[in-house]
N, C-alpha and C. Protein backbone atom coordinates (compact mmCIF):
# COMPACT_ATOMS: atom_id res chain seq x y z
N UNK A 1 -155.87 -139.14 27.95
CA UNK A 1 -156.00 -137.86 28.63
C UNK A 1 -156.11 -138.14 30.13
N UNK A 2 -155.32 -137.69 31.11
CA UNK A 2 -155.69 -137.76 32.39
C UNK A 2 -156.33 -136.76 33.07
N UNK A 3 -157.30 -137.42 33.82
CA UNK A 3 -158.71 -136.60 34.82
C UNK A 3 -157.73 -135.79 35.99
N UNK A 4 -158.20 -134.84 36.26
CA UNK A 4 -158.32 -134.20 37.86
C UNK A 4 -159.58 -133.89 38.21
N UNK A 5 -159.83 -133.54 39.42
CA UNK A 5 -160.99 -132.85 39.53
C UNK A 5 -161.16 -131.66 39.48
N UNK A 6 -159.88 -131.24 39.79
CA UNK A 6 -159.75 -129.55 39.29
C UNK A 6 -158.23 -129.34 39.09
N UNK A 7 -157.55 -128.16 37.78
CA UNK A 7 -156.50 -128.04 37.87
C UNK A 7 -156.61 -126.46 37.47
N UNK A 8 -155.47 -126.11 38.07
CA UNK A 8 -155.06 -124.74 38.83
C UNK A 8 -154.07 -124.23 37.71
N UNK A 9 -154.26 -122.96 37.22
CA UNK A 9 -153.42 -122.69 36.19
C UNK A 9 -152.46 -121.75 36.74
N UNK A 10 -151.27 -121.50 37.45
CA UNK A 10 -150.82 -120.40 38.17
C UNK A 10 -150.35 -121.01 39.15
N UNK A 11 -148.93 -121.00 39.15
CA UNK A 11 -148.31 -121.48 41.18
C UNK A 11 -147.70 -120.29 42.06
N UNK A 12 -148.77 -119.32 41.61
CA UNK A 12 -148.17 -117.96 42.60
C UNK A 12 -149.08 -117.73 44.03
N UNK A 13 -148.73 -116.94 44.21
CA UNK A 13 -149.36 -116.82 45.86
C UNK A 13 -151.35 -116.89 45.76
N UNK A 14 -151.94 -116.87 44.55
CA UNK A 14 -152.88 -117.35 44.88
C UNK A 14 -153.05 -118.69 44.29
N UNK A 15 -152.81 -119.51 43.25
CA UNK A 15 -152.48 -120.43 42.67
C UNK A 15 -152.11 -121.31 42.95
N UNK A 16 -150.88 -122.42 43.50
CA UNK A 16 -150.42 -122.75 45.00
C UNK A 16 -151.36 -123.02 45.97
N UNK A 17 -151.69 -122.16 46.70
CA UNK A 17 -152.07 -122.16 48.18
C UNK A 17 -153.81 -122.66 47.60
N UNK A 18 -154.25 -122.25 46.64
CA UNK A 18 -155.76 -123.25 46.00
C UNK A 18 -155.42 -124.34 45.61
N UNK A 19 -154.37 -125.13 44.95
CA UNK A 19 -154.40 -126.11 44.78
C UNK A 19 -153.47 -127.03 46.07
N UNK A 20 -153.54 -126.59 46.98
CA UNK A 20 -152.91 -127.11 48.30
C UNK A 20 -154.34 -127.54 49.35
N UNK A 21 -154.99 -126.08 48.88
CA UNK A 21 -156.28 -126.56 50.08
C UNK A 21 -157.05 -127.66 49.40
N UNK A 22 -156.98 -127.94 47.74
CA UNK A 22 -157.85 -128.86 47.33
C UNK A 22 -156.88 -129.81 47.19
N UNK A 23 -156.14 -130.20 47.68
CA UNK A 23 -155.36 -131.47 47.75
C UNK A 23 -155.84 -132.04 49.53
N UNK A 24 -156.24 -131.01 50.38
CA UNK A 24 -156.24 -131.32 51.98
C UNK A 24 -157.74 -131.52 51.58
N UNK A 25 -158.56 -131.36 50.71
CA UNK A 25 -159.61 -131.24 50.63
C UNK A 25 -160.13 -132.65 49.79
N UNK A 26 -159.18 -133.36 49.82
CA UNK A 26 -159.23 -134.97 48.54
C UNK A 26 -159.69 -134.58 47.54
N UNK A 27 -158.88 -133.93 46.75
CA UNK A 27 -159.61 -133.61 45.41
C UNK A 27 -158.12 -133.84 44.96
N UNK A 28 -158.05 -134.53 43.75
CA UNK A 28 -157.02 -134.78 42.35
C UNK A 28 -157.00 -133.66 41.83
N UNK A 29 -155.59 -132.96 42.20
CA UNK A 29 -155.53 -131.66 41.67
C UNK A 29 -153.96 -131.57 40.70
N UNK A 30 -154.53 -130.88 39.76
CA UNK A 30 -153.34 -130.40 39.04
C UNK A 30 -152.84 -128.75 39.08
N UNK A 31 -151.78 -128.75 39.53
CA UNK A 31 -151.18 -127.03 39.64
C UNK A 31 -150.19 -127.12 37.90
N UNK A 32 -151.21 -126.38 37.29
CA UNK A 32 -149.46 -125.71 36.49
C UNK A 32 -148.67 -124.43 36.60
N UNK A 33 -147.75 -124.35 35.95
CA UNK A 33 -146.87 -122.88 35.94
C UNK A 33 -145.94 -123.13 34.93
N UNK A 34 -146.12 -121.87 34.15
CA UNK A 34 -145.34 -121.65 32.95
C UNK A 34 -143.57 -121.40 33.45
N UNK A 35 -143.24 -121.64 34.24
CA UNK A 35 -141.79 -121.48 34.96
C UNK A 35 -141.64 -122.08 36.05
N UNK A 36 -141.70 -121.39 36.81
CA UNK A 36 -141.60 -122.09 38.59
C UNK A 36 -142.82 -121.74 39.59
N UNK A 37 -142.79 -122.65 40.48
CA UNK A 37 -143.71 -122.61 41.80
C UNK A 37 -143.38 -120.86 42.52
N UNK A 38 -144.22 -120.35 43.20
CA UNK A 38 -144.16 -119.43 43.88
C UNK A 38 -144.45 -118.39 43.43
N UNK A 39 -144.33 -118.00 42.17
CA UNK A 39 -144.78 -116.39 41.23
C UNK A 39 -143.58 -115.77 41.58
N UNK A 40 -144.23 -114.73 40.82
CA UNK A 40 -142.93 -113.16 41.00
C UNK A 40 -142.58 -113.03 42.15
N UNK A 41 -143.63 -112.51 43.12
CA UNK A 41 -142.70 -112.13 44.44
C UNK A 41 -141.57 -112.94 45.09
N UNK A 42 -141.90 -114.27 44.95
CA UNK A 42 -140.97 -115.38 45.50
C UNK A 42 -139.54 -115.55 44.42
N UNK A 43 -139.74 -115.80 43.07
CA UNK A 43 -138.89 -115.73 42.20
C UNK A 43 -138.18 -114.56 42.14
N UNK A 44 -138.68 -113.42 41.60
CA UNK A 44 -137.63 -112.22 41.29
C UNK A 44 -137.85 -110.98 41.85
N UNK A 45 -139.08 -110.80 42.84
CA UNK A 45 -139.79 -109.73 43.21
C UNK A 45 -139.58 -109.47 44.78
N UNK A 46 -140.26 -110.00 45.71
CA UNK A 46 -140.13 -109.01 46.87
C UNK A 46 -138.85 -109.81 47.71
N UNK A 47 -139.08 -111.37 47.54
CA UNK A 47 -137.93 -112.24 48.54
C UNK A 47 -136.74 -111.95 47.94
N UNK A 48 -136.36 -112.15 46.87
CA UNK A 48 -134.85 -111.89 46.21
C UNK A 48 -134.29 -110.41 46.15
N UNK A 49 -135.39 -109.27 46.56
CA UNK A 49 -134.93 -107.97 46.59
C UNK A 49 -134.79 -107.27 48.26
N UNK A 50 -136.13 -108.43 48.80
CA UNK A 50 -135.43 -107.95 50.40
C UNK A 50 -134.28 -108.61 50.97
N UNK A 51 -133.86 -109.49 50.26
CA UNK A 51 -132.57 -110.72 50.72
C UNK A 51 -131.44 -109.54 50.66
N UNK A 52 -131.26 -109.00 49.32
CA UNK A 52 -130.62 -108.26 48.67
C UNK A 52 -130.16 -106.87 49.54
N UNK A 53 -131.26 -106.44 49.86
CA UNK A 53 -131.44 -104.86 50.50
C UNK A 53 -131.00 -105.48 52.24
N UNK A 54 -131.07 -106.76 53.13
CA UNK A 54 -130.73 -107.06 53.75
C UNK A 54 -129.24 -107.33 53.99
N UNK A 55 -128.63 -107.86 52.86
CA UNK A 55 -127.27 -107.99 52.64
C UNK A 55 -126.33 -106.77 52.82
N UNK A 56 -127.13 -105.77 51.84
CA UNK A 56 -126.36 -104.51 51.63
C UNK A 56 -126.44 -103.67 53.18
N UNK A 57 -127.42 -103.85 53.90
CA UNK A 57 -127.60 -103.00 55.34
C UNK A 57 -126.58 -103.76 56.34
N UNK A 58 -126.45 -104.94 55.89
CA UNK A 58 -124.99 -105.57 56.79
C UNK A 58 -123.90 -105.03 56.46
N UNK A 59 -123.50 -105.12 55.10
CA UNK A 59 -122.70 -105.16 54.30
C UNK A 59 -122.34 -103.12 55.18
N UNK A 60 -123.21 -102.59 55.34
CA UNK A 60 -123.24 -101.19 55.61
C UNK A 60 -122.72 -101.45 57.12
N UNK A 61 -123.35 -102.37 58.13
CA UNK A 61 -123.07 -102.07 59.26
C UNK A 61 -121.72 -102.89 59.79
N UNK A 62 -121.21 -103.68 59.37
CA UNK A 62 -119.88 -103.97 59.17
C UNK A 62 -118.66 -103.20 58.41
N UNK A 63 -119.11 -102.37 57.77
CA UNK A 63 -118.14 -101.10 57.50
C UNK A 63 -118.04 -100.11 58.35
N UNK A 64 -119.45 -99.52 59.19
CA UNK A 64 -119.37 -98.30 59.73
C UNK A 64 -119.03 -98.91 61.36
N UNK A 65 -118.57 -100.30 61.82
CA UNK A 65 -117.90 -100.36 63.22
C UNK A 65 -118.81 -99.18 64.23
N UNK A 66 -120.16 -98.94 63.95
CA UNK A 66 -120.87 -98.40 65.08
C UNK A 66 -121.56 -99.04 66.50
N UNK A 67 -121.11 -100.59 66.03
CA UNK A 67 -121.70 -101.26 67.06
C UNK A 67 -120.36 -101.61 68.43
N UNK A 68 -119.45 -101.03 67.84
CA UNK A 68 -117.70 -101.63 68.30
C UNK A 68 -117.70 -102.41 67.79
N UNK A 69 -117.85 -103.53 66.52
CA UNK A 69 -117.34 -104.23 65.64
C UNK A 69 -116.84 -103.85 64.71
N UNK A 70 -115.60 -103.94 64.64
CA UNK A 70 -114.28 -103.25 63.32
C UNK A 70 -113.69 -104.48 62.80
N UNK A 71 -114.20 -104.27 61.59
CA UNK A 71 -113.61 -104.89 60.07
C UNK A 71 -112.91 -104.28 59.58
N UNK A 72 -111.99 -104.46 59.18
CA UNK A 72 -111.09 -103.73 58.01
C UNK A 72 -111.27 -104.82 56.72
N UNK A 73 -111.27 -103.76 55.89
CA UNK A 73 -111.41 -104.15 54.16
C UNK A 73 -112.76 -105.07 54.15
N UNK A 74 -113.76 -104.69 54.25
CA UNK A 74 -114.60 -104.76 54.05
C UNK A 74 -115.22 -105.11 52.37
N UNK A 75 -115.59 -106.20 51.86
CA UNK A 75 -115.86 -106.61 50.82
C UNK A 75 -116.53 -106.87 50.07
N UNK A 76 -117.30 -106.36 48.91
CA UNK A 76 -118.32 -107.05 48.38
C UNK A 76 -118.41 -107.84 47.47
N UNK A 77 -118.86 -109.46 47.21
CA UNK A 77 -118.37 -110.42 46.25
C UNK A 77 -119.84 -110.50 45.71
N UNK A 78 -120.06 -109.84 44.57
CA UNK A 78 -121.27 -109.65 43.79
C UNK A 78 -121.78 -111.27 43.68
N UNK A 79 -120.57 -111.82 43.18
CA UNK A 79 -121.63 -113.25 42.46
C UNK A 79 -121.84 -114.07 43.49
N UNK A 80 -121.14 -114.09 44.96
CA UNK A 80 -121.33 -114.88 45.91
C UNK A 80 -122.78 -113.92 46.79
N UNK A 81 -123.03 -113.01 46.54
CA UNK A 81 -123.98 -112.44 47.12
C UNK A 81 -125.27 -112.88 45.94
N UNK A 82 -125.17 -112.88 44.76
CA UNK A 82 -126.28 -113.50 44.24
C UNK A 82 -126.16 -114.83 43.90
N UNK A 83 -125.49 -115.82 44.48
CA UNK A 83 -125.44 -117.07 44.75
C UNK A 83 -126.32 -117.46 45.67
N UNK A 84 -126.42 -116.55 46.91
CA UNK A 84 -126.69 -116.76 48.31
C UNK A 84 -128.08 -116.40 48.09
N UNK A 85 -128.34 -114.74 47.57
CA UNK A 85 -130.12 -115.01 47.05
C UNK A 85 -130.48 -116.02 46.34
N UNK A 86 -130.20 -116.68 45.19
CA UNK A 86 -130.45 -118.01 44.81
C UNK A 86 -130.67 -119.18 44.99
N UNK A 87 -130.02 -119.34 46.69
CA UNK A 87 -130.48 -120.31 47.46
C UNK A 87 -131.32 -120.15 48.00
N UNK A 88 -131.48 -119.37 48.95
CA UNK A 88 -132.75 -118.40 49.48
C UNK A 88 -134.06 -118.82 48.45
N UNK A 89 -133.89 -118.03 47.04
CA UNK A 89 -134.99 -118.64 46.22
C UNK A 89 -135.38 -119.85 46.15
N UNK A 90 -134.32 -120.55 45.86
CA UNK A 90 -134.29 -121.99 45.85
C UNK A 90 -134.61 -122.67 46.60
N UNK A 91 -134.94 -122.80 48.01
CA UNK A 91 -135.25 -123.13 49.08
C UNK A 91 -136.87 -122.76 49.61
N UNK A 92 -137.38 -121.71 48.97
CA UNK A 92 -138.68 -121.52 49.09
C UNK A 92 -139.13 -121.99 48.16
N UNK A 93 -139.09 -121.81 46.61
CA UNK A 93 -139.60 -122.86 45.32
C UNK A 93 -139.82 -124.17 46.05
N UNK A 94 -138.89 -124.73 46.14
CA UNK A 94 -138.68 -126.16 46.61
C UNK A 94 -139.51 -126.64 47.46
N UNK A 95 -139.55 -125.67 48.85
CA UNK A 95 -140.67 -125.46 49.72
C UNK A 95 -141.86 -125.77 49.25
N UNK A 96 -142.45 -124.85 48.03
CA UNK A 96 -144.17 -124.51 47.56
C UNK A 96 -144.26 -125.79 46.87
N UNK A 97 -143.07 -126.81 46.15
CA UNK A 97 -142.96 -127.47 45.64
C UNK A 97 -143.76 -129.17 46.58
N UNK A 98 -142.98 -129.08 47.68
CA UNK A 98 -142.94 -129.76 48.55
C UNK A 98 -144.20 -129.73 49.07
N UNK A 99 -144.84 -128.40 49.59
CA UNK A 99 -146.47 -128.46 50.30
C UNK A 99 -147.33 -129.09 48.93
N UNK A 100 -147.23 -128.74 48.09
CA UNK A 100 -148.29 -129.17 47.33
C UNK A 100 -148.03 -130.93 46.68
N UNK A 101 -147.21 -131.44 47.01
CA UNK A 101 -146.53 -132.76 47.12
C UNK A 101 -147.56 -133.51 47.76
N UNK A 102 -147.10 -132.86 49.00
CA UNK A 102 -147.12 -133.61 50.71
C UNK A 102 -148.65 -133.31 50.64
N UNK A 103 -149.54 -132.33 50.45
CA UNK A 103 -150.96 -132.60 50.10
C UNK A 103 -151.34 -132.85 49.43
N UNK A 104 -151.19 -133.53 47.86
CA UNK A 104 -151.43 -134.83 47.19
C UNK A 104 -151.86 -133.54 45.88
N UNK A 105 -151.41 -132.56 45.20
CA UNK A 105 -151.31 -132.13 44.32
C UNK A 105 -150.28 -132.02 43.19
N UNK A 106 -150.44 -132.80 42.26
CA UNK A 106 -150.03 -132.37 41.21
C UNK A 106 -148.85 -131.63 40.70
N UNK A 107 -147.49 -131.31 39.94
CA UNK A 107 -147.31 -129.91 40.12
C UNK A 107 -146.95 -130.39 38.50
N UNK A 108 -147.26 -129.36 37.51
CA UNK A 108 -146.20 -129.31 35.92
C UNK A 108 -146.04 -128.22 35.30
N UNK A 109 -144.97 -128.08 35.03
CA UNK A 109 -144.48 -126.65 34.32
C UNK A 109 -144.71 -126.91 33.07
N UNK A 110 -145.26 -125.56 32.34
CA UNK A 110 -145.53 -125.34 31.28
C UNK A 110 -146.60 -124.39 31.37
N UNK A 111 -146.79 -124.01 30.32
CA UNK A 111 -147.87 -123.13 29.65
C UNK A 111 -149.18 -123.54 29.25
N UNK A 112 -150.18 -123.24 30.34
CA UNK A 112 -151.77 -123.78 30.39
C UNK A 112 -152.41 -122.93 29.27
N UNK A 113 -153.13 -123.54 28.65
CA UNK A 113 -154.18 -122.86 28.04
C UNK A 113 -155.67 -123.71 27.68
N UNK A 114 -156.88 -122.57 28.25
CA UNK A 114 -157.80 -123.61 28.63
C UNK A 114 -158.01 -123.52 27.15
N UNK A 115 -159.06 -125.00 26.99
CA UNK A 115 -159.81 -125.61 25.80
C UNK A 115 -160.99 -125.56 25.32
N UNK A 116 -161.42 -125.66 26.62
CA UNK A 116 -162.60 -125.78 27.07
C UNK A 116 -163.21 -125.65 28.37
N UNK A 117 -164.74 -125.71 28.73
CA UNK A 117 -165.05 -125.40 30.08
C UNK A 117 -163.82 -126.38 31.11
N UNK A 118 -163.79 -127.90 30.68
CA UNK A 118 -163.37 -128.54 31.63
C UNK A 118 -161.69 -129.44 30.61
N UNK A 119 -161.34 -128.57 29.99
CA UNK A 119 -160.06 -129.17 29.40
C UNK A 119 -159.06 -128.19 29.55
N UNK A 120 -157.96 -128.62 29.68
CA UNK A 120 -156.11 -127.53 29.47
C UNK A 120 -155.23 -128.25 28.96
N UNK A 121 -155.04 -127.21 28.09
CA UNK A 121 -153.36 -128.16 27.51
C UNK A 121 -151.95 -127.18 27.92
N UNK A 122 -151.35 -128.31 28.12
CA UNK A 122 -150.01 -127.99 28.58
C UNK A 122 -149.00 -127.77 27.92
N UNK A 123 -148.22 -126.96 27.33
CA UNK A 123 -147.14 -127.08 26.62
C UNK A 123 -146.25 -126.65 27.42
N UNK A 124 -144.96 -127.97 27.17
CA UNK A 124 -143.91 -127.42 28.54
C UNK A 124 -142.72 -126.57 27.06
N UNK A 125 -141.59 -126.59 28.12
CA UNK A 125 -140.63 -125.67 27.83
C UNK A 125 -139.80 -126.42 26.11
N UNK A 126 -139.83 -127.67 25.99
CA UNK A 126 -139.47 -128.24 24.40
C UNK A 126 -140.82 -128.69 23.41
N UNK A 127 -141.89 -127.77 23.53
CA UNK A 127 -143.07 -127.64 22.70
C UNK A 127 -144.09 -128.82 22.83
N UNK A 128 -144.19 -129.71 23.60
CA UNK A 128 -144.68 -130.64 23.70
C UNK A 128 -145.57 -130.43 24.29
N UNK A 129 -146.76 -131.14 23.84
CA UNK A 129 -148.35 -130.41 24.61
C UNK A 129 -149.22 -131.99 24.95
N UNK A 130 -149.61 -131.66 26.04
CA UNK A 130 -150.41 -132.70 26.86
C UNK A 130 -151.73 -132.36 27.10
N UNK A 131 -152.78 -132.87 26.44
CA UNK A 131 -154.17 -132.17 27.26
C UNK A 131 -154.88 -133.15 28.43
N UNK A 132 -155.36 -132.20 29.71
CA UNK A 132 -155.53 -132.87 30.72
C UNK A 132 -157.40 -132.67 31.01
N UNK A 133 -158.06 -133.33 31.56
CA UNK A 133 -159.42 -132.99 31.80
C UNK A 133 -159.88 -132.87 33.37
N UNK A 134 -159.95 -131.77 33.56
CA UNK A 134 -160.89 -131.40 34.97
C UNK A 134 -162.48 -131.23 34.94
N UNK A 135 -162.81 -132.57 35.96
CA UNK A 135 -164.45 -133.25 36.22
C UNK A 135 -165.19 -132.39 36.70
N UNK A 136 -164.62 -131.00 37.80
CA UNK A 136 -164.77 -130.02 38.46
C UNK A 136 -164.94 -128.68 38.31
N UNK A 137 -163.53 -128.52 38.16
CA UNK A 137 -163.48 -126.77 38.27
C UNK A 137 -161.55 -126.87 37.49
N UNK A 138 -161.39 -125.56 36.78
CA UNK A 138 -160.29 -125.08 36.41
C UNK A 138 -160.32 -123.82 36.78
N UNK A 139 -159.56 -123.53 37.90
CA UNK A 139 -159.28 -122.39 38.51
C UNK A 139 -157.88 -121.69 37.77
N UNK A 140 -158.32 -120.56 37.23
CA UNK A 140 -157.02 -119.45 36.70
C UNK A 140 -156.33 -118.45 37.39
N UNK A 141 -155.46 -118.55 37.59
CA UNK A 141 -154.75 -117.54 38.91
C UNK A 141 -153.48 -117.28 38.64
N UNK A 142 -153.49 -116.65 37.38
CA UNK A 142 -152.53 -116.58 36.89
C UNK A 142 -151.68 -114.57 37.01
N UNK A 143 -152.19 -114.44 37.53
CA UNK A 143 -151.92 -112.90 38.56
C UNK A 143 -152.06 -111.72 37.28
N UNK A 144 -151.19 -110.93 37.86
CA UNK A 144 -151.94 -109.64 36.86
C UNK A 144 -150.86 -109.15 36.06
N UNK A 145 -150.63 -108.47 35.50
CA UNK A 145 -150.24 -107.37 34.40
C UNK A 145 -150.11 -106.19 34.86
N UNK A 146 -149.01 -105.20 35.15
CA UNK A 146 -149.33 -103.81 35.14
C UNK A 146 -149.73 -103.07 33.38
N UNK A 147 -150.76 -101.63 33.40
CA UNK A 147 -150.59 -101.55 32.52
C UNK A 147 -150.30 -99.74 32.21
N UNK A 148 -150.01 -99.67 31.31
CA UNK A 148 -149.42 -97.88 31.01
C UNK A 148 -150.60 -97.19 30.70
N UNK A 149 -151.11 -96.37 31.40
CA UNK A 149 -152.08 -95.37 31.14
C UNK A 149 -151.50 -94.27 30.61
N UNK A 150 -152.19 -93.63 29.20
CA UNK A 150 -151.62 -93.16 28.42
C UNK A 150 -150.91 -91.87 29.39
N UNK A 151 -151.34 -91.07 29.99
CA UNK A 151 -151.72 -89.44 30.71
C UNK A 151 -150.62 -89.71 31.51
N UNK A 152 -150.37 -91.58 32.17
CA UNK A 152 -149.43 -91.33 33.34
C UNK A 152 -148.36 -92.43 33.04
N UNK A 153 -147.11 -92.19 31.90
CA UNK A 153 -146.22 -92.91 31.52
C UNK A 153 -145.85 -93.42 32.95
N UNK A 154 -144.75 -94.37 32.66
CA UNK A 154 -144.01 -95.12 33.82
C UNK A 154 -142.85 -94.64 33.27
């Protein structure tokens, strides 16, 4: 079983950035995440939809020639436009990937589930489970859930 002193269940915007300060902080830290570094907003939520909504307001002001710049046939190439958010994504993952590197944390994908006060096991993405032991603290930051209140459907 390998020790940390603390491992971090969650690599989203609060998840991450705790197991970054306890890496600057000399502490043996483990970050997991059941997918990728960064959470929703970075993956599929606010960066990949303002990339998106940025594209399309070009994509708008290169048609309407209001600036005196005239295009003719003006084009939209769906899969090369979500190619281009994909890098974008890809380039910040990689990023969150990289800080928590370069400050001496940990990073493994899979699915945490604690054991105990100071144990987690890991099961990554081909069922294979690893249990790890934190001497410290296991911090959960694994973000939230919206949920349907009966009175006010979504």
């Amino acid at each position: 079983m390998k020790t940390y002193d603390a491992i971090v269940i969650g690599a989203g915007p609060g998840g991450y950035p705790c197991a970054i300060r306890l890496g600057q902080l000399k502490q043996k830290v483990l970050c997991v995440d059941k997918e990728y570094a960064g959470g929703v907003c970075l993956n599929w939520g606010c960066v990949p939809s303002k990339a998106l909504i940025n594209a399309a307001h070009n994509f708008e002001r290169a048609k309407s020639g209001t600036m005196g710049i005239k295009a003719d046939n003006v084009t939209l190439d769906p899969n090369a436009l979500q190619d281009w958010k994909g890098g974008i994504v890809n380039k910040l993952t990689t990023g969150v990937k990289g800080l928590l590197k370069l400050n001496g944390a940990d990073f493994a994908i899979g699915t945490g589930r604690v054991l105990s006060a100071n144990t987690v096991e890991v099961t990554n993405a081909e069922g294979q489970k690893e249990v790890f032991k934190a001497d410290k603290a296991v911090v959960i930051a694994t973000g939230s859930q919206t949920i349907e209140i009966p009175t006010f459907k979504f």
